[in-house]
Protein backbone atom coordinates (compact mmCIF):
# COMPACT_ATOMS: atom_id res chain seq x y z
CA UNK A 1 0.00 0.00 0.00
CA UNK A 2 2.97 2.29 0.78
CA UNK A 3 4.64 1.70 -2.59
CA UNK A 4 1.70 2.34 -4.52
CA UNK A 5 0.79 5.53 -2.39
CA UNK A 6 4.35 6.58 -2.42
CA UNK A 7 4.41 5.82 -6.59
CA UNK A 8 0.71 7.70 -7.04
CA UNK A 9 2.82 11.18 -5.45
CA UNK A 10 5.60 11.31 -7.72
CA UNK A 11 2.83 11.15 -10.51
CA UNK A 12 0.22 13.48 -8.75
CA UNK A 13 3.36 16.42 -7.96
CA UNK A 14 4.19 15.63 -11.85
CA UNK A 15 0.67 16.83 -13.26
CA UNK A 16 0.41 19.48 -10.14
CA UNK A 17 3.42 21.20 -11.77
CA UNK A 18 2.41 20.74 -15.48
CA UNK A 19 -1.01 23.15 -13.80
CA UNK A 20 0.48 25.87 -12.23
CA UNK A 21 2.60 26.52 -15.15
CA UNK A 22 5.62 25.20 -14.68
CA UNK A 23 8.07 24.13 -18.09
CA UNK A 24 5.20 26.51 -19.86
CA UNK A 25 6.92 29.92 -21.31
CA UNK A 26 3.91 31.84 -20.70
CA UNK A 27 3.76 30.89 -16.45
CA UNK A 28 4.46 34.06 -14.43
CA UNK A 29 7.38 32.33 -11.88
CA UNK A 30 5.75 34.46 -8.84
CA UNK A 31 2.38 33.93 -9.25
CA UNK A 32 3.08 29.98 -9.36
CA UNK A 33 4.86 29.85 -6.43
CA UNK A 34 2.22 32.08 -4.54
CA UNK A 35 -0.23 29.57 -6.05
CA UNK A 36 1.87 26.68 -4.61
CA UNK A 37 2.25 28.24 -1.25
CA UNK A 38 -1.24 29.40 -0.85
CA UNK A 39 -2.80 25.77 -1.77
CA UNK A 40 -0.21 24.21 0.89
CA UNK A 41 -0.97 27.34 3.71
CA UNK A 42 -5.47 26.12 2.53
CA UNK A 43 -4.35 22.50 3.11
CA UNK A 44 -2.65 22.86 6.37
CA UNK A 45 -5.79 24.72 7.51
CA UNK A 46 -8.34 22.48 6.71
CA UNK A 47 -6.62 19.86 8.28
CA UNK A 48 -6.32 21.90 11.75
CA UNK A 49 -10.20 22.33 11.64
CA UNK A 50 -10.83 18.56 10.99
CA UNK A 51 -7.96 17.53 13.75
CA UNK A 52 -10.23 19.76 15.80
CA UNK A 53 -13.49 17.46 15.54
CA UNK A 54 -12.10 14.40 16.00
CA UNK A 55 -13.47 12.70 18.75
CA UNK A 56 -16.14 14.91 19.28
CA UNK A 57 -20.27 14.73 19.25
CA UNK A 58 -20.46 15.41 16.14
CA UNK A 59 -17.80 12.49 14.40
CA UNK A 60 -19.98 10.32 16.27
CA UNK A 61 -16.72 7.90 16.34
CA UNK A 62 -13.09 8.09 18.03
CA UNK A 63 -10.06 7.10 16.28
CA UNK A 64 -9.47 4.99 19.34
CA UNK A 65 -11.88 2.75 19.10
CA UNK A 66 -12.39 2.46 15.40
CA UNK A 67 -9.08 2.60 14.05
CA UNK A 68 -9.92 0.35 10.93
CA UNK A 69 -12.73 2.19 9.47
CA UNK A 70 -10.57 5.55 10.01
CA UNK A 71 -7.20 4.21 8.41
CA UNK A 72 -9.53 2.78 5.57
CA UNK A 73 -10.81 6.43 5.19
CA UNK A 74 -7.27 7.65 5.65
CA UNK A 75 -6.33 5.71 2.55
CA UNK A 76 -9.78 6.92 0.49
CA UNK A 77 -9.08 10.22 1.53
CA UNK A 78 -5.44 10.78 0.06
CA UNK A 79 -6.16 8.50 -3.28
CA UNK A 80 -9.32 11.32 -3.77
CA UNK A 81 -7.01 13.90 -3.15
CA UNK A 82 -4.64 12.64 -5.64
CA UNK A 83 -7.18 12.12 -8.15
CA UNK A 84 -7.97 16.13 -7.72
CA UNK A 85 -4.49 16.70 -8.53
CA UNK A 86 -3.95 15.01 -11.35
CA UNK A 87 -6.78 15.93 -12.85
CA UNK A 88 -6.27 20.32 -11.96
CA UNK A 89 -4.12 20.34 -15.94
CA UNK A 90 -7.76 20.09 -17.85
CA UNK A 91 -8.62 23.17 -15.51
CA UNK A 92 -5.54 25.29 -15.65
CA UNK A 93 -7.96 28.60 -14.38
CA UNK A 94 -8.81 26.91 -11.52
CA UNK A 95 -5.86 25.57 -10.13
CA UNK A 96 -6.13 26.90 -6.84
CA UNK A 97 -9.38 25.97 -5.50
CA UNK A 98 -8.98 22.70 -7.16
CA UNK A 99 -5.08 22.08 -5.32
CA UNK A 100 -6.61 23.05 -1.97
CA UNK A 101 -9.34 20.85 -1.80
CA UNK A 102 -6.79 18.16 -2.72
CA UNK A 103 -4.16 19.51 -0.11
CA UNK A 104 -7.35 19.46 2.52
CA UNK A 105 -7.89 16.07 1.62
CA UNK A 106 -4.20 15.40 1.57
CA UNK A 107 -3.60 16.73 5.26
CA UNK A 108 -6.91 14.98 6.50
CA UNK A 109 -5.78 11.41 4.74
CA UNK A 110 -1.95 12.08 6.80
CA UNK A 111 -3.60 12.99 10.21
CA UNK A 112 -6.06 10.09 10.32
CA UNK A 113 -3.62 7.65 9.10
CA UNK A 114 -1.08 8.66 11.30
CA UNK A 115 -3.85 8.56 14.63
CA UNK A 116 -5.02 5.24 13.60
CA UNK A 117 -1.64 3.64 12.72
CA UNK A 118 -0.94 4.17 16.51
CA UNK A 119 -4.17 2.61 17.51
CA UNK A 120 -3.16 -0.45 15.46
CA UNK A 121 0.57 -0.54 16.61
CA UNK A 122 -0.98 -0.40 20.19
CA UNK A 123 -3.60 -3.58 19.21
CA UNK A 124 -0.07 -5.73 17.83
CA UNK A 125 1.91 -4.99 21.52
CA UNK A 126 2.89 -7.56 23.31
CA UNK A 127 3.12 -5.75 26.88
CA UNK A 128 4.33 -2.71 26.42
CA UNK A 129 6.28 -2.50 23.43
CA UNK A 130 5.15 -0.37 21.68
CA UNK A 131 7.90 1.35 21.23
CA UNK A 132 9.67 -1.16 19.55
CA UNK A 133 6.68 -1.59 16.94
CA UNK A 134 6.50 1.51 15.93
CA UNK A 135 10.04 1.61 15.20
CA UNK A 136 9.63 -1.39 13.33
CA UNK A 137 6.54 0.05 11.61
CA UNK A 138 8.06 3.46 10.98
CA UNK A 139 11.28 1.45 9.14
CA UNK A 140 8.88 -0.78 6.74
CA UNK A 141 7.22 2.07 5.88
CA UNK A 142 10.36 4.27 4.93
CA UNK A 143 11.44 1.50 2.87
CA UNK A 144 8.23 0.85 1.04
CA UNK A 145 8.06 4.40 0.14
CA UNK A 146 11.83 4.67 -1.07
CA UNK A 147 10.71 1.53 -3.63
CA UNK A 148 7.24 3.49 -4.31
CA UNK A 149 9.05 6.96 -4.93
CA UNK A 150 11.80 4.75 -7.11
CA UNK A 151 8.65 3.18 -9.12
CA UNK A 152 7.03 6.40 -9.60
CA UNK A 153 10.19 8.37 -10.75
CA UNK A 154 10.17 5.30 -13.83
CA UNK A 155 6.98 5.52 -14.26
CA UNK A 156 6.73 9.47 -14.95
CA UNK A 157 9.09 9.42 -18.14
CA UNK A 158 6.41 6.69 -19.43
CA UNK A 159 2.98 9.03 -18.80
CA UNK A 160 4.73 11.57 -21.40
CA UNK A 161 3.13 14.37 -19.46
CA UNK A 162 -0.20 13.46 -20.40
CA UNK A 163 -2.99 13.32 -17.82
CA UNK A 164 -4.72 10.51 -19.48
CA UNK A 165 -1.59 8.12 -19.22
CA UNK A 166 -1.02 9.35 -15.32
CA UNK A 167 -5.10 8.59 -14.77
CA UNK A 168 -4.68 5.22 -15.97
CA UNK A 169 -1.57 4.21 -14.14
CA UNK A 170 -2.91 6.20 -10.94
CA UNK A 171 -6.30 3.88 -11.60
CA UNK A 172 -4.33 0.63 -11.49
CA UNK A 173 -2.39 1.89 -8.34
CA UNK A 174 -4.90 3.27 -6.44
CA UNK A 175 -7.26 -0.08 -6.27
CA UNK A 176 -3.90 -1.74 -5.37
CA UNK A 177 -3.51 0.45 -2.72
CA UNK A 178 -7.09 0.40 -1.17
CA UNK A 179 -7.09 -3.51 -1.33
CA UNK A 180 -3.92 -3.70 0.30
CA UNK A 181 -5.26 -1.52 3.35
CA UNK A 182 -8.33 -3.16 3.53
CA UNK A 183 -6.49 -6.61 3.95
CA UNK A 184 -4.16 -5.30 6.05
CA UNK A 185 -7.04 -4.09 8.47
CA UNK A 186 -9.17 -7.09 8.37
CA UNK A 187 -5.74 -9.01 9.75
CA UNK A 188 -5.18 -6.47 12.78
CA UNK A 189 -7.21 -8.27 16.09
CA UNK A 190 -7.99 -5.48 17.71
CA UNK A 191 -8.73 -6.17 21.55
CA UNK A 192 -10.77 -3.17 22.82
CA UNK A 193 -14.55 -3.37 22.35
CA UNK A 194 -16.26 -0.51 20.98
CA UNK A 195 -20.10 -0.70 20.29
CA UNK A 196 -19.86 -2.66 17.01
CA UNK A 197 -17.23 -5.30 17.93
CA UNK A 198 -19.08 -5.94 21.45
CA UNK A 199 -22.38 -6.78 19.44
CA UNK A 200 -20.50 -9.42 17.45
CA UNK A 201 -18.97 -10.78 20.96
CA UNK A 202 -22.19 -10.87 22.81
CA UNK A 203 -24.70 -12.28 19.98
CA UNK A 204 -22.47 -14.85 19.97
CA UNK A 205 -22.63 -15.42 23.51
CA UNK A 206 -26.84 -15.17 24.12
CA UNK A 207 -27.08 -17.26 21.37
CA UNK A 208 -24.46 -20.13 22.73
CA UNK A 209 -24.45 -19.58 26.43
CA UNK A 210 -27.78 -17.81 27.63
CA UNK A 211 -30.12 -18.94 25.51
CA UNK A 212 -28.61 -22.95 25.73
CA UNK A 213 -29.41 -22.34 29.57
CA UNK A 214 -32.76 -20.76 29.44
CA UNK A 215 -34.80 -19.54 32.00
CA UNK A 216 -34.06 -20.79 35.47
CA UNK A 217 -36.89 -22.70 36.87
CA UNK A 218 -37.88 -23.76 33.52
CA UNK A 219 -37.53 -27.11 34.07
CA UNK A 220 -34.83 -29.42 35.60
CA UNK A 221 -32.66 -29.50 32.57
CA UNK A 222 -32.53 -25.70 32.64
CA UNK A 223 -33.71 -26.76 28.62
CA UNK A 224 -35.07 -23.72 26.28
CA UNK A 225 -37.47 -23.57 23.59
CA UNK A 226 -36.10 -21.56 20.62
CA UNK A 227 -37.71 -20.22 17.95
CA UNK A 228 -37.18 -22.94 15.15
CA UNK A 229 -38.48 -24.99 17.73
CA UNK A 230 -34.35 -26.47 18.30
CA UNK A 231 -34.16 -27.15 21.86
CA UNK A 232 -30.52 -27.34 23.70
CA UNK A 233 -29.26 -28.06 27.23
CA UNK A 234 -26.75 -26.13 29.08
CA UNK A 235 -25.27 -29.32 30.04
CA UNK A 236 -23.87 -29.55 26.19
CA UNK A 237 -22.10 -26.35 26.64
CA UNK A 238 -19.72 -27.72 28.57
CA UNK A 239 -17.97 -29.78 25.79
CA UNK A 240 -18.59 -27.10 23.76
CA UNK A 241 -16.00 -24.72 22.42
CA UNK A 242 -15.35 -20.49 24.37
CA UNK A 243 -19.14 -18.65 24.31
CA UNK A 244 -17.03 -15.26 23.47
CA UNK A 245 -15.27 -14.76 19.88
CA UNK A 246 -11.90 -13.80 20.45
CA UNK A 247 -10.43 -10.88 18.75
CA UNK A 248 -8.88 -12.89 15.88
CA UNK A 249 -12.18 -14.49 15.28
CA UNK A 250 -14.01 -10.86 15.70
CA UNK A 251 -10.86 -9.34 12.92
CA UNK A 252 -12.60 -11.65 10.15
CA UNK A 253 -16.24 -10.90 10.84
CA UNK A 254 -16.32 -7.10 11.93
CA UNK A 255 -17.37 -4.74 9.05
CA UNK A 256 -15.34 -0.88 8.89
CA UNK A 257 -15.68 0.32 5.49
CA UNK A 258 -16.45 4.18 5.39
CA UNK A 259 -20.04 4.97 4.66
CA UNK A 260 -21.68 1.67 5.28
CA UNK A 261 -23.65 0.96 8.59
CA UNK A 262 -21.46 -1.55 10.67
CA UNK A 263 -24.32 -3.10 12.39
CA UNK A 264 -28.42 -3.07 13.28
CA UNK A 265 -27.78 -2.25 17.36
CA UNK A 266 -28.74 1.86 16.40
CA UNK A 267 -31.88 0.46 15.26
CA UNK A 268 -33.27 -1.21 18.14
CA UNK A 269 -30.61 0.22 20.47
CA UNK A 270 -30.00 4.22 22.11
CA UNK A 271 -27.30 4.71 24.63
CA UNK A 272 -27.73 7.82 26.81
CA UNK A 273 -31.33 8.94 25.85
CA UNK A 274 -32.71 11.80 28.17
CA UNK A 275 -34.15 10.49 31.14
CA UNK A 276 -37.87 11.64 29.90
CA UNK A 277 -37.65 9.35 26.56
CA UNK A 278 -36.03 6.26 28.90
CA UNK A 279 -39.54 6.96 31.28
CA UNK A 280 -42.86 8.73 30.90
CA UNK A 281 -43.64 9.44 33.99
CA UNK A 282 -41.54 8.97 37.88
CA UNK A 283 -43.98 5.83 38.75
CA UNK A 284 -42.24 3.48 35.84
CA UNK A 285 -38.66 4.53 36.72
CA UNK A 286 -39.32 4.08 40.39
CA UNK A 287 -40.67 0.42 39.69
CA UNK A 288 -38.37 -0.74 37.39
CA UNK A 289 -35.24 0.58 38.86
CA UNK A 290 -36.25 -1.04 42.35
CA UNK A 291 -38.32 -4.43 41.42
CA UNK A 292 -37.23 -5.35 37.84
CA UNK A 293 -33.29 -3.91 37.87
CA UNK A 294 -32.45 -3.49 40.93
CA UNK A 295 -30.58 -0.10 42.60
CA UNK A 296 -27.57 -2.09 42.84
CA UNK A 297 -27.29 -1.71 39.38
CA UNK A 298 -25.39 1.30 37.96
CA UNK A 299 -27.50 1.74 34.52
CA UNK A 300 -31.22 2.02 34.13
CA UNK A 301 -32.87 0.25 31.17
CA UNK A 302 -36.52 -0.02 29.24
CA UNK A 303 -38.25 -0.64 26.67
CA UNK A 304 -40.94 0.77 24.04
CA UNK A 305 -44.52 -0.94 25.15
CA UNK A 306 -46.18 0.04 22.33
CA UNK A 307 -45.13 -3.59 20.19
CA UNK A 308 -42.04 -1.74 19.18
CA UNK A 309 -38.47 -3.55 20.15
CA UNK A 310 -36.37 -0.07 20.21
CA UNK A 311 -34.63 -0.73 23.87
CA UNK A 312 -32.95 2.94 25.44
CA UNK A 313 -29.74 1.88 27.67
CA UNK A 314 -28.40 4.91 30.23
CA UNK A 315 -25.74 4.41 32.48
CA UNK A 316 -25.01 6.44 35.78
CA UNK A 317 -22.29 9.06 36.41
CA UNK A 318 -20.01 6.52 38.36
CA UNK A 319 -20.35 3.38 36.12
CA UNK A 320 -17.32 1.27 35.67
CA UNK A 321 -16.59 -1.19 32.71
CA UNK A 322 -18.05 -3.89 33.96
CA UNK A 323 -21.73 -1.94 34.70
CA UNK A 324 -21.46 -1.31 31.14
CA UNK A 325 -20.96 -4.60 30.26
CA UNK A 326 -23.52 -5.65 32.24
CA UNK A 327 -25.84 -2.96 30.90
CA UNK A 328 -24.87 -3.92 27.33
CA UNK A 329 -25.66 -7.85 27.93
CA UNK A 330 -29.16 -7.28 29.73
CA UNK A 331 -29.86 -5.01 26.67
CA UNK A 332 -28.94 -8.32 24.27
CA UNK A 333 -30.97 -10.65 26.84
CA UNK A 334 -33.99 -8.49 26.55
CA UNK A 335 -33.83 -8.01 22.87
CA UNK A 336 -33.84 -12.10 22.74
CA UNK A 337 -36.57 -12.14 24.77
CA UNK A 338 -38.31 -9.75 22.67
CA UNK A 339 -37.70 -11.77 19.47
CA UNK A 340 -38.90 -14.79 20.75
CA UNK A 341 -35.53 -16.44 20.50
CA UNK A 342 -35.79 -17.04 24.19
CA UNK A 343 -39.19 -18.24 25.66
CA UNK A 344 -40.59 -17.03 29.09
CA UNK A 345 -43.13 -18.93 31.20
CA UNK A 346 -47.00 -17.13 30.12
CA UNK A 347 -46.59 -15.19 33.83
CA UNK A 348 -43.29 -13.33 32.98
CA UNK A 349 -45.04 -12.27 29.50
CA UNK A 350 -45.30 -8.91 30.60
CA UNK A 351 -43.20 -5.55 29.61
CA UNK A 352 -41.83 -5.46 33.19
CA UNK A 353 -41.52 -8.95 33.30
CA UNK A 354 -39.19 -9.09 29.95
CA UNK A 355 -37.20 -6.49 31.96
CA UNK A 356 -36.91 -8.31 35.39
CA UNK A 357 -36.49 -11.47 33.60
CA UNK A 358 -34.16 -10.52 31.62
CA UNK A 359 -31.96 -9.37 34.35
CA UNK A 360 -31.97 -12.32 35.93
CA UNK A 361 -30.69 -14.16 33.17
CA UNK A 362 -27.86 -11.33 32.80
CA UNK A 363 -26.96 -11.93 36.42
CA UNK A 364 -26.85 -15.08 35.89
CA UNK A 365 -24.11 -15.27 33.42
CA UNK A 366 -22.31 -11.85 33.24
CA UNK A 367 -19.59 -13.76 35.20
CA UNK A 368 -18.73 -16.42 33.15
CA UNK A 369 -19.23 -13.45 30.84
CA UNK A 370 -16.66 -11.54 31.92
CA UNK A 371 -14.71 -14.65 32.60
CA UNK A 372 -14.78 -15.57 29.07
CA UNK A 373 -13.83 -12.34 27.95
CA UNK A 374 -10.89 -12.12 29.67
CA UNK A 375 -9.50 -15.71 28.99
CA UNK A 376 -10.28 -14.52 25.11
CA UNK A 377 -7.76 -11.30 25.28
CA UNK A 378 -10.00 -9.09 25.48
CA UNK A 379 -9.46 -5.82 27.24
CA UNK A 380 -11.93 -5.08 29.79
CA UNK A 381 -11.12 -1.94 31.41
CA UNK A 382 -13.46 1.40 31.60
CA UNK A 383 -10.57 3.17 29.15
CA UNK A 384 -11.04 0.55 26.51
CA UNK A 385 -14.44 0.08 26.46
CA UNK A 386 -16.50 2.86 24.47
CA UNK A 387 -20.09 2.16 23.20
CA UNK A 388 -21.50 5.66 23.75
CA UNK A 389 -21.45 8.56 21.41
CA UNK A 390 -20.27 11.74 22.34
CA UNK A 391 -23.94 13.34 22.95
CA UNK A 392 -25.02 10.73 25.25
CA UNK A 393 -26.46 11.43 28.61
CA UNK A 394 -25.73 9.38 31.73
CA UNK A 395 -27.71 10.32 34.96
CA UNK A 396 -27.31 10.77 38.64
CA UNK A 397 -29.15 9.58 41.13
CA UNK A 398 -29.57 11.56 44.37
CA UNK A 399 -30.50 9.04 46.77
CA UNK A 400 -31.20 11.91 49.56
């Protein structure tokens, strides 16, 4: 990816200087340099502003905790960039506009590649070394853009100065280049859990581990009736291979392409709702937070009653990473119950009874939850974990 990016420059600067006049007898050599500073002071800029919103409300999404989909967008951001530039020679009276954008995109594609490349070097550590991967990182790279610079100064003589030859080779180049990042990515095991990789994680483990046990008091065997009517015992899960996915197994199923909805959990899931969408009225916060959650509990959780299946998750001031584990599993429970895939006795069929019965089910195995989790290299910690956007809303309690 490096040696095609590397090779794609060297042709990009080529038709950037064929634009602002340079080799032409008619360029004026001040006003091209002013052109070329200006573009380069417009770049710098834009990339300052953007460097500015990272990690804020309205991203929606931290570098930390999505580091693929950002160095993917890293990599679509410079090749668009570079396309701008080569193509500013069929607008020669527009050359500056046209180079800023691209030196925008340029600075954007270098500051989110350079964020996210740390993210990554800190997912490959082995203790705390990562020092010595980014070195190692660093070195590959300077190499693989020596041989990319090297391929692109051959290459130039070749394109004749004509932006149709340097489209074509940048065309070839550039998919190169994006499939090489995108494989590169889907090989990186990241171990913290943002929203979309803890979804994959715990799907798995209702489906395997809570739902195989069922509802407690069921019957003796602990056995649950699913939806296609299968019926398992939890006594068969313990032959039965980890409940969790481990981050390997998570690498090859996880989706972070730009622009293209990782998962369903926004549509039946909101994190950090105001507390008058979570409840209606004081009665049904003051019954489910004492008989169905328990106060214990450092999140507060419901459910639409009108048929609907949209669940609203909000977690107190103080919680830690496990409450938000915990608040993130009952969530998953409850949605199972909604769906059917899970079965509750005809007296628990009720919305408060979904919600209380869910819980128990959620205390039930957020241990061997948390057990599995850990045995699976996962990192657990409240600094790892992030499945709230920047607008949400977490509440305080005043017990006085």
């Amino acid at each position: 990816a490096n040696v095609c990016g590397s090779a794609a420059m060297v042709l990009s600067t080529q038709t950037l200087l064929l634009a602002v006049g340079v080799g032409s007898s008619e360029a004026a050599p001040l006003a091209a340099g002013l052109n070329w500073v200006l573009k380069d002071g417009i770049g710098q800029l834009g990339g300052i502003l953007f460097a500015s919103r990272l990690g804020s409300a309205a991203t929606g999404s931290s570098i930390d905790s999505d580091p693929k989909r950002w160095r993917v967008a890293s990599a679509i951001s410079m090749d668009g960039a570079t396309w701008l530039e080569i193509l500013s020679p069929l607008f020669p009276g527009y050359f500056l506009p046209i180079a800023s954008v691209a030196n925008i995109g340029k600075n954007i594609g270098f500051l989110t590649a350079s964020a996210s490349r740390a993210a990554i070097h800190n997912a490959l550590t082995l203790r705390t070394n990562l020092g010595d991967v980014t070195a190692k990182a660093g070195s590959q790279s300077i190499a693989a853009s020596l041989v990319g610079t090297s391929l692109g100064i051959c290459l130039s003589p070749l394109m004749q100065g004509e932006v149709a030859n340097v489209a074509i080779g940048f065309a070839a180049m550039s998919v190169f280049h994006q499939l090489c990042t995108y494989k590169a990515c889907r090989a990186v095991p990241l171990r913290c859990l943002n929203r979309h990789r803890m979804n994959l994680v715990m799907e798995e483990f209702v489906q395997t581990y809570v739902a195989a046990r069922g509802v407690a008091g069921l019957d003796a065997n602990h056995t649950v009736e699913f939806h296609d009517d299968e019926e398992v015992t939890g006594a068969a899960l313990k032959e039965s291979q980890s409940p969790v996915l481990s981050p390997a197994e998570v690498a090859q199923i996880e989706q972070f392409l730009p622009f293209i909805s990782k998962d369903e959990t926004k549509q039946w899931l909101r994190i950090g709702c105001k507390l008058e969408e979570v409840f209606p009225n004081q009665a049904e916060f003051d019954v489910i937070r004492r008989s169905c959650i328990g106060e214990r509990e450092r999140y507060v959780l419901n459910h639409d009653c009108n048929g609907g299946a949209l669940i609203r998750l909000n977690y107190l001031e103080n919680a830690s990473g496990e409450d938000i584990m915990r608040g993130m599993l009952h969530a998953h429970i409850l949605r199972s119950i909604l769906r059917k895939d899970i079965v509750l006795p005809t007296n628990a069929s009720t919305s408060q009874g979904f919600i209380k019965s869910s819980h128990g089910l959620m205390a039930e195995s957020s241990d061997a939850f948390m057990e599995a989790l850990e045995k699976g290299g996962w990192d657990t910690g409240i600094e790892t974990i992030q499945v709230e956007a920047g607008s949400a809303v977490r509440f305080r309690i005043d017990s006085s």
